[in-house]
Structures are given as structure tokens and as C-alpha cells.
PDB file of N, CA and C in Angstrom:
ATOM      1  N   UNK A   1      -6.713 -21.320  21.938  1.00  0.00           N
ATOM      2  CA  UNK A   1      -6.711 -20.258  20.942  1.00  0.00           C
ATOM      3  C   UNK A   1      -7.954 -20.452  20.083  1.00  0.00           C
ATOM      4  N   UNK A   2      -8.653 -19.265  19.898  1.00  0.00           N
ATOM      5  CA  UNK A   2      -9.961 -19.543  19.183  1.00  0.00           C
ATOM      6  C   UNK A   2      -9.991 -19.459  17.649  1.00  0.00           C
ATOM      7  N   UNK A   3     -10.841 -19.357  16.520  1.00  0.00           N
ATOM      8  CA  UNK A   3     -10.369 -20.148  15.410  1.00  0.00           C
ATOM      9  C   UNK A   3     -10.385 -18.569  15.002  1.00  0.00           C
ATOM     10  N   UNK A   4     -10.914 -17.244  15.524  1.00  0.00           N
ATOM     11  CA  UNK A   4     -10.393 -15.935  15.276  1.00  0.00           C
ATOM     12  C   UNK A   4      -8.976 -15.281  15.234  1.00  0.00           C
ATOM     13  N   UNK A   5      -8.667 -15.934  16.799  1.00  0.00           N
ATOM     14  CA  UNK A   5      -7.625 -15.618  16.560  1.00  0.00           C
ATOM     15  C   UNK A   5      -6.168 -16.329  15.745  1.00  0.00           C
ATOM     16  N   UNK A   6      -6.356 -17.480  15.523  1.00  0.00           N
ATOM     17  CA  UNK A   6      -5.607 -18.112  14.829  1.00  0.00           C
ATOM     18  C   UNK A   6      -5.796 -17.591  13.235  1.00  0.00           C
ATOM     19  N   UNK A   7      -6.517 -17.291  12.517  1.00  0.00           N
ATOM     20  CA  UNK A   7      -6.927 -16.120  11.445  1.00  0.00           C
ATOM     21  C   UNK A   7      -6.375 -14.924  11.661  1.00  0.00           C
ATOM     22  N   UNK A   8      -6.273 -14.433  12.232  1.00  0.00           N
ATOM     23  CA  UNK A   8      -5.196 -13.268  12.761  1.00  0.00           C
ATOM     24  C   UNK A   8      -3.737 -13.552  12.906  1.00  0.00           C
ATOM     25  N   UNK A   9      -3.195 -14.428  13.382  1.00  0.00           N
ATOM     26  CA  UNK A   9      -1.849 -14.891  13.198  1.00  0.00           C
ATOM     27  C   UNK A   9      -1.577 -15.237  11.766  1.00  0.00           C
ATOM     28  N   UNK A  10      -2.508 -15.604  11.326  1.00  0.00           N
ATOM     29  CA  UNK A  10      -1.965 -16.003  10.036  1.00  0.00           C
ATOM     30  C   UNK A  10      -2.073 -15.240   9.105  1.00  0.00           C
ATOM     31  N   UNK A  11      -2.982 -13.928   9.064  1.00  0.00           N
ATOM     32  CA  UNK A  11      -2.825 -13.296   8.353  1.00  0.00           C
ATOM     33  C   UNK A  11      -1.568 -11.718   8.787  1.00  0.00           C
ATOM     34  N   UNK A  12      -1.381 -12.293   9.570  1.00  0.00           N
ATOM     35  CA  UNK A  12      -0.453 -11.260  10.476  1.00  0.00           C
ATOM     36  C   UNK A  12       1.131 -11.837   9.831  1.00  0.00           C
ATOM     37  N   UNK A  13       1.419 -13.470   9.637  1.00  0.00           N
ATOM     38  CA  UNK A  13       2.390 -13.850   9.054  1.00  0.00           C
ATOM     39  C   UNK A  13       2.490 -13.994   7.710  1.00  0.00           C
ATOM     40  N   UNK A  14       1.223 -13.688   7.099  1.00  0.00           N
ATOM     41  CA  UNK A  14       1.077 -13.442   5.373  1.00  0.00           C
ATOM     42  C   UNK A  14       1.741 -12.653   5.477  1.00  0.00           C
ATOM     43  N   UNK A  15       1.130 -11.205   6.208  1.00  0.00           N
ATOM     44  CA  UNK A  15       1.538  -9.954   5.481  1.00  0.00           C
ATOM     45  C   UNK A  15       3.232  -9.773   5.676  1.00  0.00           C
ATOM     46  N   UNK A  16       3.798 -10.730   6.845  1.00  0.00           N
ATOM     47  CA  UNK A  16       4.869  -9.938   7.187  1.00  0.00           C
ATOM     48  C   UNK A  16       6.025 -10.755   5.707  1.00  0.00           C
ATOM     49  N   UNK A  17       5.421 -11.995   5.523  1.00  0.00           N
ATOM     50  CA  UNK A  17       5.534 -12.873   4.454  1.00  0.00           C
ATOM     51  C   UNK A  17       6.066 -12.156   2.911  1.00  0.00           C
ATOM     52  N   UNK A  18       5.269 -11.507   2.987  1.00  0.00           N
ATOM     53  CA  UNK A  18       4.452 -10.945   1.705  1.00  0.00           C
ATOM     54  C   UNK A  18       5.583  -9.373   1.765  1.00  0.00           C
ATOM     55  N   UNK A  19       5.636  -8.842   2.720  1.00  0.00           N
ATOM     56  CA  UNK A  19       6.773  -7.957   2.997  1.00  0.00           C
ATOM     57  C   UNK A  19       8.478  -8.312   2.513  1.00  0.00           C
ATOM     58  N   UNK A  20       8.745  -9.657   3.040  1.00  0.00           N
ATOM     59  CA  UNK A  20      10.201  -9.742   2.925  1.00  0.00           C
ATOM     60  C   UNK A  20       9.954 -10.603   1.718  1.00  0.00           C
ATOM     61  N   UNK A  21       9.161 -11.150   1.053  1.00  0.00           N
ATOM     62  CA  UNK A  21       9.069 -11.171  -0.222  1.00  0.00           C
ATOM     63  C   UNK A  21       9.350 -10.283  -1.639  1.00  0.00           C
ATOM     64  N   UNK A  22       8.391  -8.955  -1.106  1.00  0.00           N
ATOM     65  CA  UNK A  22       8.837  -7.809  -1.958  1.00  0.00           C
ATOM     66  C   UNK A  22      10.579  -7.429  -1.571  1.00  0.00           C
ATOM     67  N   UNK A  23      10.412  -7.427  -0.378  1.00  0.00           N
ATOM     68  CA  UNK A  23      12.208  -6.786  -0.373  1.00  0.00           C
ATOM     69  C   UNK A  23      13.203  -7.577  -0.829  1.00  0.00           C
ATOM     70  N   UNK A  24      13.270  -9.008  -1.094  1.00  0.00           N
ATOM     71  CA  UNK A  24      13.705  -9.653  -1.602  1.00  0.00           C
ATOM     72  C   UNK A  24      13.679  -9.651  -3.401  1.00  0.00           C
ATOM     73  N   UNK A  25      12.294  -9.608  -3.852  1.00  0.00           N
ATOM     74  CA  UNK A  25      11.977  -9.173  -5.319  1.00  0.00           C
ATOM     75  C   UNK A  25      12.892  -7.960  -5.841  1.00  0.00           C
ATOM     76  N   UNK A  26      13.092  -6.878  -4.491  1.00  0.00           N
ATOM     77  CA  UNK A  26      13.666  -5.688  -4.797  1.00  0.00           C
ATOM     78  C   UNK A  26      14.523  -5.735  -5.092  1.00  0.00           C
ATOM     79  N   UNK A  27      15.549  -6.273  -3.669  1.00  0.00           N
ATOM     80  CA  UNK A  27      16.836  -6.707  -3.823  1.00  0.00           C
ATOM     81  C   UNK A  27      17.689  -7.592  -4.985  1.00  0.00           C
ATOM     82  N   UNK A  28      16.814  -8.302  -5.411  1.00  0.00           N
ATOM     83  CA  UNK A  28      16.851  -9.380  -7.037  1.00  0.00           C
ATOM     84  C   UNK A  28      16.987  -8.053  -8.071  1.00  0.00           C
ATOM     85  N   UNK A  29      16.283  -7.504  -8.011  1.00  0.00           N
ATOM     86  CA  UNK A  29      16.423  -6.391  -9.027  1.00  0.00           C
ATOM     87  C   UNK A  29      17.330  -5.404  -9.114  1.00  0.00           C
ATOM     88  N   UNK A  30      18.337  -4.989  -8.100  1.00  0.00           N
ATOM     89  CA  UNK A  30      19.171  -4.337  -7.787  1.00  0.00           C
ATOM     90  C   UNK A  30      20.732  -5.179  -8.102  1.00  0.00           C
ATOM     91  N   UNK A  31      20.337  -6.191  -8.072  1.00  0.00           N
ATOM     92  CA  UNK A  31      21.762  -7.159  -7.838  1.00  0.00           C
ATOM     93  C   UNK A  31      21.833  -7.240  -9.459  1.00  0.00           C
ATOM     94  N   UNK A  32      20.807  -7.362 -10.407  1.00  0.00           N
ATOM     95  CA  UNK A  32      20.698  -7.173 -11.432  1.00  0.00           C
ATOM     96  C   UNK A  32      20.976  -6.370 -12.463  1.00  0.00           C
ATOM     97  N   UNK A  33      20.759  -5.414 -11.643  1.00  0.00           N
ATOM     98  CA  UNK A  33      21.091  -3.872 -12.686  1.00  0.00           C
ATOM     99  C   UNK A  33      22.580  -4.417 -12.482  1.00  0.00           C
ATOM    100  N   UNK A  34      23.384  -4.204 -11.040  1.00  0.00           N
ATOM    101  CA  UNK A  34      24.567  -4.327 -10.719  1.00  0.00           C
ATOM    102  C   UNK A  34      25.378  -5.525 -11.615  1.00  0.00           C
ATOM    103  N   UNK A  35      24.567  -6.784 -12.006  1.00  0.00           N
ATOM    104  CA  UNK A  35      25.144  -7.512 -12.863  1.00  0.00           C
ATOM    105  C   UNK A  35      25.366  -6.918 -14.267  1.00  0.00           C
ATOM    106  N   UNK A  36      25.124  -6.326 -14.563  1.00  0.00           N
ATOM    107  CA  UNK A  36      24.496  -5.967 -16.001  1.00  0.00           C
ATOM    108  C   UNK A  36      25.501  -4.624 -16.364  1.00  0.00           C
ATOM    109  N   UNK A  37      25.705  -3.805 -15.005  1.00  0.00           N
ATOM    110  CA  UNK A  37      26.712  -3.027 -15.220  1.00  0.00           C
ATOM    111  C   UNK A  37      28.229  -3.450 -14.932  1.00  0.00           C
ATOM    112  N   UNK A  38      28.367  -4.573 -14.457  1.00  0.00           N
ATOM    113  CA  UNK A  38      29.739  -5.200 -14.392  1.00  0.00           C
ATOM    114  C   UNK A  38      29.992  -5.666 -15.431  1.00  0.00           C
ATOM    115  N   UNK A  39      29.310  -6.551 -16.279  1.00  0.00           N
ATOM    116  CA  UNK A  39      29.076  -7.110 -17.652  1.00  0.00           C
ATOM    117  C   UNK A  39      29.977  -6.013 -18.642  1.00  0.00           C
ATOM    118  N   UNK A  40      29.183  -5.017 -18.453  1.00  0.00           N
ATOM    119  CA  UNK A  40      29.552  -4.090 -19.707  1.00  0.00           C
ATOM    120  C   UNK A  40      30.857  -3.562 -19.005  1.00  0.00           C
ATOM    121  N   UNK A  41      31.018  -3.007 -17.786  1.00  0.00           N
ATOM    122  CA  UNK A  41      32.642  -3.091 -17.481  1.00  0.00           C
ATOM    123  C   UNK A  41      33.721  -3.923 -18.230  1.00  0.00           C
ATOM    124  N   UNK A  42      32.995  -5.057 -17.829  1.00  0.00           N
ATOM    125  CA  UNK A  42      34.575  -6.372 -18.262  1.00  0.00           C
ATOM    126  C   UNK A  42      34.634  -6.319 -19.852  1.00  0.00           C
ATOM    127  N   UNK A  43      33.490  -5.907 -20.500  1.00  0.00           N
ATOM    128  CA  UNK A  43      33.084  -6.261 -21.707  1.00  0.00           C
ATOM    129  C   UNK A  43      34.220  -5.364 -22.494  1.00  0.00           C
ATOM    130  N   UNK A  44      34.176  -4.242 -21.929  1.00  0.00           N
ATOM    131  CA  UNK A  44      34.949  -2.558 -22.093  1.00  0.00           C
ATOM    132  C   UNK A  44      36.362  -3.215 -22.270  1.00  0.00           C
ATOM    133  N   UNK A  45      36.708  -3.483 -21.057  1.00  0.00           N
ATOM    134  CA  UNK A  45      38.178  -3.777 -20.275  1.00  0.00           C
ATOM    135  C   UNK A  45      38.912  -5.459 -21.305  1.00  0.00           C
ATOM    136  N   UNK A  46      38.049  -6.216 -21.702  1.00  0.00           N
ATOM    137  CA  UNK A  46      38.438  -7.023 -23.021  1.00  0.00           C
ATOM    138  C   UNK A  46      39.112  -6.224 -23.940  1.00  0.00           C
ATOM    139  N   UNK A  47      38.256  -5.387 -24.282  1.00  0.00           N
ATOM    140  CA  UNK A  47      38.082  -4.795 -25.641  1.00  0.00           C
ATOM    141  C   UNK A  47      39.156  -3.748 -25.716  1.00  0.00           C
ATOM    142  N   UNK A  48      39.671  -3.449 -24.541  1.00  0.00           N
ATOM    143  CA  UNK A  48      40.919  -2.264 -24.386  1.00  0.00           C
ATOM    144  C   UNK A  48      42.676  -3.333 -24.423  1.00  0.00           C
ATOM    145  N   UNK A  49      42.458  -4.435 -23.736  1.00  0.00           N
ATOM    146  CA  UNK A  49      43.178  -5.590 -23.925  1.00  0.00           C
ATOM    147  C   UNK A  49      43.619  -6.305 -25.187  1.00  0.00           C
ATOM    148  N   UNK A  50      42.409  -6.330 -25.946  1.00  0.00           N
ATOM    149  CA  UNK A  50      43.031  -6.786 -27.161  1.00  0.00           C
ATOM    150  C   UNK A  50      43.450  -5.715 -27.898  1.00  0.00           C
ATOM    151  N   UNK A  51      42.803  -4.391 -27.681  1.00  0.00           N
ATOM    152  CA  UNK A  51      43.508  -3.537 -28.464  1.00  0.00           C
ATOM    153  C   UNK A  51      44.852  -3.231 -28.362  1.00  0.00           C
ATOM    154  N   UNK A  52      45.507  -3.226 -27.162  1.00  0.00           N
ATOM    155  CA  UNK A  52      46.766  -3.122 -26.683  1.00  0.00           C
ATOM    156  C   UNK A  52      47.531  -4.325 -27.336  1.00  0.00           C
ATOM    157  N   UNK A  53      47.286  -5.234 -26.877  1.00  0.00           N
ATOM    158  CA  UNK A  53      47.591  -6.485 -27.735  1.00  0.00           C
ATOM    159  C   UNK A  53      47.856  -6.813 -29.069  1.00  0.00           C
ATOM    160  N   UNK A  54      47.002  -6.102 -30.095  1.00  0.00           N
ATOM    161  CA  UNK A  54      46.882  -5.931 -31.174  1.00  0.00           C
ATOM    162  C   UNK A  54      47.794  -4.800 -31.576  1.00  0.00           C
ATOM    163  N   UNK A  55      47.697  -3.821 -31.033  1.00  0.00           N
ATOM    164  CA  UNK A  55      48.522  -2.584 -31.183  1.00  0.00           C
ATOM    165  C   UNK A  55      49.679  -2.742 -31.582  1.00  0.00           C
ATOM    166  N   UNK A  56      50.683  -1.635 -32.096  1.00  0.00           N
ATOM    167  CA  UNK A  56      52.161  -2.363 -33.013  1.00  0.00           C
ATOM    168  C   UNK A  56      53.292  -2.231 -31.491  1.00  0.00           C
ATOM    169  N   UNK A  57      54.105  -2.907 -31.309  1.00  0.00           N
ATOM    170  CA  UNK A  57      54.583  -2.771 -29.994  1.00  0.00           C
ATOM    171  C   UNK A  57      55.389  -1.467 -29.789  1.00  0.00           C
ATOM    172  N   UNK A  58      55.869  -0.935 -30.834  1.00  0.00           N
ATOM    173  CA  UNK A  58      56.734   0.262 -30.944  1.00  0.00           C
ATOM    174  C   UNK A  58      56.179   1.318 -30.284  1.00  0.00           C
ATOM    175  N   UNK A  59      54.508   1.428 -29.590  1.00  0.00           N
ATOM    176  CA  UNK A  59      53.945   2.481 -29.045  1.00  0.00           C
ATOM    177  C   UNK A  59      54.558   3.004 -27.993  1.00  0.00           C
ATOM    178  N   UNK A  60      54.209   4.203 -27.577  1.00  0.00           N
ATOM    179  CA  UNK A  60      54.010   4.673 -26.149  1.00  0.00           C
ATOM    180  C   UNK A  60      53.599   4.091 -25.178  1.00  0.00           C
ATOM    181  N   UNK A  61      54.117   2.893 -24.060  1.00  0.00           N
ATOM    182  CA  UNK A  61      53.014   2.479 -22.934  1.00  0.00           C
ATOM    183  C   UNK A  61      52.308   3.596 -22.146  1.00  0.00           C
ATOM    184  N   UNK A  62      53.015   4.892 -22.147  1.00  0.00           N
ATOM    185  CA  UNK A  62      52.400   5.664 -21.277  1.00  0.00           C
ATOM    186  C   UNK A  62      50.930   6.257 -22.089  1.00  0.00           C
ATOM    187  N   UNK A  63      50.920   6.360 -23.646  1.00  0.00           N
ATOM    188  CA  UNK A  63      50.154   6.549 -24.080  1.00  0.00           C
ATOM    189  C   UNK A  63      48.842   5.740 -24.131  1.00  0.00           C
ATOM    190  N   UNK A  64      49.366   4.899 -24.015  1.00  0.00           N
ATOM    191  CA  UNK A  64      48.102   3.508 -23.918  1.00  0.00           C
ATOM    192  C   UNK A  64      47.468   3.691 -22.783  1.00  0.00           C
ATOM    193  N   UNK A  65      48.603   3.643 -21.598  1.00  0.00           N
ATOM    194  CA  UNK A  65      48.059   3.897 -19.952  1.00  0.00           C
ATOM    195  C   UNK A  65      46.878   4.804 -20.175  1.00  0.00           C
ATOM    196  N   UNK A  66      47.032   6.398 -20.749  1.00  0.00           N
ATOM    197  CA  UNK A  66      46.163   7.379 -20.527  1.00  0.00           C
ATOM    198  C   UNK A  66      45.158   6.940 -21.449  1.00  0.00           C
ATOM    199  N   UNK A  67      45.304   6.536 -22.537  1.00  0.00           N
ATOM    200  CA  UNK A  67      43.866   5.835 -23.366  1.00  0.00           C
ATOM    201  C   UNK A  67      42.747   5.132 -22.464  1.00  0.00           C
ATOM    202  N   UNK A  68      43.672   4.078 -22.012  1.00  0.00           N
ATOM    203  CA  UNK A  68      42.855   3.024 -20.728  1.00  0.00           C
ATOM    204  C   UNK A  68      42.212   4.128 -19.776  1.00  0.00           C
ATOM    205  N   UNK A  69      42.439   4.795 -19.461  1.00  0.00           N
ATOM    206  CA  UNK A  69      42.263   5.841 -18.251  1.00  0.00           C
ATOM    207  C   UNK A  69      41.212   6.488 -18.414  1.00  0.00           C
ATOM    208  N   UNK A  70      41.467   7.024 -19.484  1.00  0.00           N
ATOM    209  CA  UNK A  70      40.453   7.592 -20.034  1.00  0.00           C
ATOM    210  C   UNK A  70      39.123   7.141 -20.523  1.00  0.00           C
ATOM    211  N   UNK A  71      39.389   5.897 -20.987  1.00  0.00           N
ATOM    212  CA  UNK A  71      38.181   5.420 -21.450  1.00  0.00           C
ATOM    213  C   UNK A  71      37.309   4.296 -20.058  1.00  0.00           C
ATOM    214  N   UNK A  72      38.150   4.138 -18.737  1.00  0.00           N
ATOM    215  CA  UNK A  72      37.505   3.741 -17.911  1.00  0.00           C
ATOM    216  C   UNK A  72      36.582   4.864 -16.893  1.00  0.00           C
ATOM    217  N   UNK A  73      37.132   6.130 -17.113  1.00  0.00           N
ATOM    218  CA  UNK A  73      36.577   7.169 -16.678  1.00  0.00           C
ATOM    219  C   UNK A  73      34.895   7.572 -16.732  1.00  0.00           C
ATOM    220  N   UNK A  74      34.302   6.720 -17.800  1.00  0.00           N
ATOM    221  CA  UNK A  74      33.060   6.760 -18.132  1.00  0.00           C
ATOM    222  C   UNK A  74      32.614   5.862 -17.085  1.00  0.00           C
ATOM    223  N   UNK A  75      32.605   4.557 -16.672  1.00  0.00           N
ATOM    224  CA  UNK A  75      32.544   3.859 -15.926  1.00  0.00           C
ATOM    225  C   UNK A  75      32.281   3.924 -14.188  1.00  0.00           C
ATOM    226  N   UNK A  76      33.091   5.562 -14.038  1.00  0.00           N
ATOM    227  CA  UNK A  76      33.510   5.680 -12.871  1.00  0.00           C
ATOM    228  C   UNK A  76      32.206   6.120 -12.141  1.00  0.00           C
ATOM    229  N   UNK A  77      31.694   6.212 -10.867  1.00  0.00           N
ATOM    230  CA  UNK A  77      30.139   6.922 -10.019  1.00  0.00           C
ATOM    231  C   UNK A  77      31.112   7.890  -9.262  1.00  0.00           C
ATOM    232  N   UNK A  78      31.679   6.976  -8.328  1.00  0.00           N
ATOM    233  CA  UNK A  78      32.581   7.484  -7.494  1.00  0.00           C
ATOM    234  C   UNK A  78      33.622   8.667  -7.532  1.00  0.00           C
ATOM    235  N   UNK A  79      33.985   9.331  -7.434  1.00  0.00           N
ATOM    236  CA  UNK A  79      35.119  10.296  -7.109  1.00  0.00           C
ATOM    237  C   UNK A  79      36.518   9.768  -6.776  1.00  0.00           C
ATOM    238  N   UNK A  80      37.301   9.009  -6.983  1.00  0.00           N
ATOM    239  CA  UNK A  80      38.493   8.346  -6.354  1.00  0.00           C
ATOM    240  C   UNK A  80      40.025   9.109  -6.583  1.00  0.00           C
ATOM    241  N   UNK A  81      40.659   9.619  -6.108  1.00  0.00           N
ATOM    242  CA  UNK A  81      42.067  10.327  -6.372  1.00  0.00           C
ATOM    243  C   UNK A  81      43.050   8.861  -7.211  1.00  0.00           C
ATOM    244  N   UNK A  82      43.105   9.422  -8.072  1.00  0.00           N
ATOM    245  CA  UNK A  82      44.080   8.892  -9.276  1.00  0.00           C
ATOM    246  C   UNK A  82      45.171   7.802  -8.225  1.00  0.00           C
ATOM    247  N   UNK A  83      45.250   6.568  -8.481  1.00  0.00           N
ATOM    248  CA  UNK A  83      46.364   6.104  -7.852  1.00  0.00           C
ATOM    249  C   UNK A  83      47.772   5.470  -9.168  1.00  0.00           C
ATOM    250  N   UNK A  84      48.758   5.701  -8.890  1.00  0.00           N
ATOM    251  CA  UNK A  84      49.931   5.543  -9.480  1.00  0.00           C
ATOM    252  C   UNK A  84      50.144   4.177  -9.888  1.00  0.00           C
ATOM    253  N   UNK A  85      50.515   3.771 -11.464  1.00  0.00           N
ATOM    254  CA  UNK A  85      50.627   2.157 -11.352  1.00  0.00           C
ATOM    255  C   UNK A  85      51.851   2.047 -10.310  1.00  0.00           C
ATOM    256  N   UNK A  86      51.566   0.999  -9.683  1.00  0.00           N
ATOM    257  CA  UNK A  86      52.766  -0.372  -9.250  1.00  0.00           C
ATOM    258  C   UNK A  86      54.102  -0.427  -9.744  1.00  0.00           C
ATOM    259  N   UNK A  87      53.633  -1.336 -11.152  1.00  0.00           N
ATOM    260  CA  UNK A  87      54.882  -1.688 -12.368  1.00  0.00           C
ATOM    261  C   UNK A  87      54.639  -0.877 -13.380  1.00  0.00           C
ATOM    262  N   UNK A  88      55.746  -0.764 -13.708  1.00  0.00           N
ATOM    263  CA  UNK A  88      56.007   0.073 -15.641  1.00  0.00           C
ATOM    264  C   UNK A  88      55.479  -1.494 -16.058  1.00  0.00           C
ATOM    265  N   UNK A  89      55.298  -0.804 -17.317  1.00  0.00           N
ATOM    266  CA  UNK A  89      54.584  -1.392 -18.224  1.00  0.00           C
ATOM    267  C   UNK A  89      55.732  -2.157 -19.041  1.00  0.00           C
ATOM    268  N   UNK A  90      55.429  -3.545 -19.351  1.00  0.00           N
ATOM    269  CA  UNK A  90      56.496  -4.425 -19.880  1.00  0.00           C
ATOM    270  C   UNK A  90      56.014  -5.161 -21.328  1.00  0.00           C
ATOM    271  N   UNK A  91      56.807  -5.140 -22.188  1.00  0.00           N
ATOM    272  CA  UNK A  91      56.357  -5.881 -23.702  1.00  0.00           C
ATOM    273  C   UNK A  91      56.557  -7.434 -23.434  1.00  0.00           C
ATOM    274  N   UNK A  92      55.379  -7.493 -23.888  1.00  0.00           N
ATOM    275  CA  UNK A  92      54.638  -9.064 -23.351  1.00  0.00           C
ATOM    276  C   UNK A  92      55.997  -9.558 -23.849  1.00  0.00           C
ATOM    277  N   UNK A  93      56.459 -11.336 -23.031  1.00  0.00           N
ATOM    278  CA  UNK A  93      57.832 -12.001 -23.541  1.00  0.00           C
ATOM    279  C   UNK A  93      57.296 -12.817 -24.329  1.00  0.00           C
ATOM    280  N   UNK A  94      57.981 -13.647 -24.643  1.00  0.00           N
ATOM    281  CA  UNK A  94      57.682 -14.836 -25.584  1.00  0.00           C
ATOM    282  C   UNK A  94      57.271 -16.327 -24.095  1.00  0.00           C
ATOM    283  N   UNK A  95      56.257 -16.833 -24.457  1.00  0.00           N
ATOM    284  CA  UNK A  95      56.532 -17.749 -23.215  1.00  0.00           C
ATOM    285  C   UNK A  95      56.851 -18.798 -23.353  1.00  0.00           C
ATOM    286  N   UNK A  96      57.857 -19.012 -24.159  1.00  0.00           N
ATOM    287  CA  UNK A  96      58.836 -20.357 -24.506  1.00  0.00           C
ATOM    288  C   UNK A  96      60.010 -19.813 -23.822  1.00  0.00           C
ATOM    289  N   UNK A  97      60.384 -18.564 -23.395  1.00  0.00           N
ATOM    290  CA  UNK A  97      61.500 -17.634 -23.349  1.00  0.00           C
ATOM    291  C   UNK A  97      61.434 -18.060 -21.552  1.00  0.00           C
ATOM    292  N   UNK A  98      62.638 -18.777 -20.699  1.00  0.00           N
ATOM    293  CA  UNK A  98      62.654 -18.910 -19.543  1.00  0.00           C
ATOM    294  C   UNK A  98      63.788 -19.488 -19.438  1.00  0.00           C
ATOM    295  N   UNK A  99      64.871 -18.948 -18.229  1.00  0.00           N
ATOM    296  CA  UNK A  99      65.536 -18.858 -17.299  1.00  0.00           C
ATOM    297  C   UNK A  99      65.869 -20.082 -16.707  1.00  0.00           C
ATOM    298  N   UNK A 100      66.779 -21.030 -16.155  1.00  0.00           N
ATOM    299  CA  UNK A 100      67.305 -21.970 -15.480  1.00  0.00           C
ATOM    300  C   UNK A 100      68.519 -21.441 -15.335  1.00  0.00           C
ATOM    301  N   UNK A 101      68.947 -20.952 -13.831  1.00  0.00           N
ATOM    302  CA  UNK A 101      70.331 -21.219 -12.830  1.00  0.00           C
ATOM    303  C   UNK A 101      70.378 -22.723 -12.350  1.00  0.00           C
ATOM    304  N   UNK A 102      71.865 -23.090 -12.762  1.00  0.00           N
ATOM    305  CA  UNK A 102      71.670 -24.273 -12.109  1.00  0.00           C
ATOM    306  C   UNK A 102      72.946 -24.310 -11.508  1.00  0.00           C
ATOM    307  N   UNK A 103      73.137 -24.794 -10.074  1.00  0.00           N
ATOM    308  CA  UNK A 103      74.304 -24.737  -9.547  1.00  0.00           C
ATOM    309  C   UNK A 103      75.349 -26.349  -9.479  1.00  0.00           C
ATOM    310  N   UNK A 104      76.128 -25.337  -9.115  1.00  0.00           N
ATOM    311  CA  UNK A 104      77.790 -26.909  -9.124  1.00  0.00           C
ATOM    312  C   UNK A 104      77.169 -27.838  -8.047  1.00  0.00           C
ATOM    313  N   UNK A 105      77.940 -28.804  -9.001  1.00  0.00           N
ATOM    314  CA  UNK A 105      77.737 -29.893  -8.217  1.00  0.00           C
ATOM    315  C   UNK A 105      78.573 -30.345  -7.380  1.00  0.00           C
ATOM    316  N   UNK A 106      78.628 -30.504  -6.090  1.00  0.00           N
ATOM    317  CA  UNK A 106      79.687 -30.825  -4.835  1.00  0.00           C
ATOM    318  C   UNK A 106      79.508 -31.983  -4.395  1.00  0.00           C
ATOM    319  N   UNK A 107      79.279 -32.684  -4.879  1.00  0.00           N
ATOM    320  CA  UNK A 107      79.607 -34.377  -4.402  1.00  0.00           C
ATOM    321  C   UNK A 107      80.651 -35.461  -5.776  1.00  0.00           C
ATOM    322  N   UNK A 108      80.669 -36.365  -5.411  1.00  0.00           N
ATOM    323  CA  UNK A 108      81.030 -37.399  -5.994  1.00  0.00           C
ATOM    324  C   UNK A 108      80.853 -37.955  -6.976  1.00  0.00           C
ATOM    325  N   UNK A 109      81.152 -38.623  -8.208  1.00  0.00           N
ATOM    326  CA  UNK A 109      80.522 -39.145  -9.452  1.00  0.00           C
ATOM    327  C   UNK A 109      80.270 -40.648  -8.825  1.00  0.00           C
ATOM    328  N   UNK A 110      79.525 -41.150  -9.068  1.00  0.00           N
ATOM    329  CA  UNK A 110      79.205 -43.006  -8.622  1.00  0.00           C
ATOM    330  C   UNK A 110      79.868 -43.400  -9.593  1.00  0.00           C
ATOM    331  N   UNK A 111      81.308 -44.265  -9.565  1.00  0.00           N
ATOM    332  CA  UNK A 111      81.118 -45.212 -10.863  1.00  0.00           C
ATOM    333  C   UNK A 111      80.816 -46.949 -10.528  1.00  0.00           C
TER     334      UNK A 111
END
């Protein structure tokens, strides 16, 4: 291989170099925006949490539901058909507040 053409390979693997470099630079920049708009998502979705939280419990859950709804609606790009919650909505318990069944005992006492 002559010392021409080896100058040619190599500038043949700069450029292709230098190519998936930029698309990579690009791609960095895209993943970015995308960080930045998830950020302010969760940031939103806190901030609707403690309000609920904070809120006097005597409310409407269904009213809250459509608040949330509404205010994630800004958020939305997509077009998506409304999906139905899962669970009704439950007033947070106390979490000292828990349950033990305990069953008979069918054996023997040791004395």
C-alpha cells in the first residue's frame, strides 16, 4: 500500500469518524431536551401530590381526579383515549393501623 493511499484511508475514516460523532453530539442533545421535559413532568406530578395530601380530606376524590387530569393535559404531545382508573380512590390509612388473623391452635401444650 503506497503512502497515498494509506492518506486516503485515513482520511476516509476521519470523515466517517467525524460523521457518527456529530450524530452522536445530536443524539446527546435530544436525550436532553427529553431529560429536561421529564424533569418538569415529575416536578408537576410532586406538586399535584402534595396538594392532594395537603388538601382537607372531606373533598371530592372525583374532583381531585379531574384537577389531576386536567392539569396533566398540558403535558400531553400525543392524542391518547382517556383510560378509566383501576381503583377508587382511598383516604390515605394511618400506617400504624394493621391487621393480624391468627389461627387456633391444634396441637398440644408441652408441660
Amino acid at each position: 500500500m503506497s503512502l497515498e493511499e494509506k492518506i486516503e484511508a485515513l482520511t476516509i475514516s476521519y470523515q466517517t469518524t467525524a460523521q457518527t460523532n456529530a450524530e452522536l453530539v445530536q443524539r446527546l442533545h435530544e436525550l436532553d431536551h427529553q431529560n429536561e421535559y421529564l424533569r418538569k413532568q415529575l416536578k408537576q406530578s410532586i406538586k399535584q401530590k402534595q396538594q392532594i395530601l395537603e388538601s382537607p380530606t372531606g373533598s371530592n376524590p372525583v374532583e381531585r381526579e379531574e384537577d389531576i387530569e386536567s392539569q396533566h393535559s398540558e403535558f400531553e404531545h400525543n392524542e391518547e383515549p382517556r383510560r378509566t382508573p383501576r381503583r377508587e380512590w382511598r383516604t390515605p390509612s394511618n400506617p400504624n393501623d394493621f391487621r393480624v388473623e391468627l389461627t387456633e391452635f391444634e396441637g398440644k401444650a408441652r408441660s
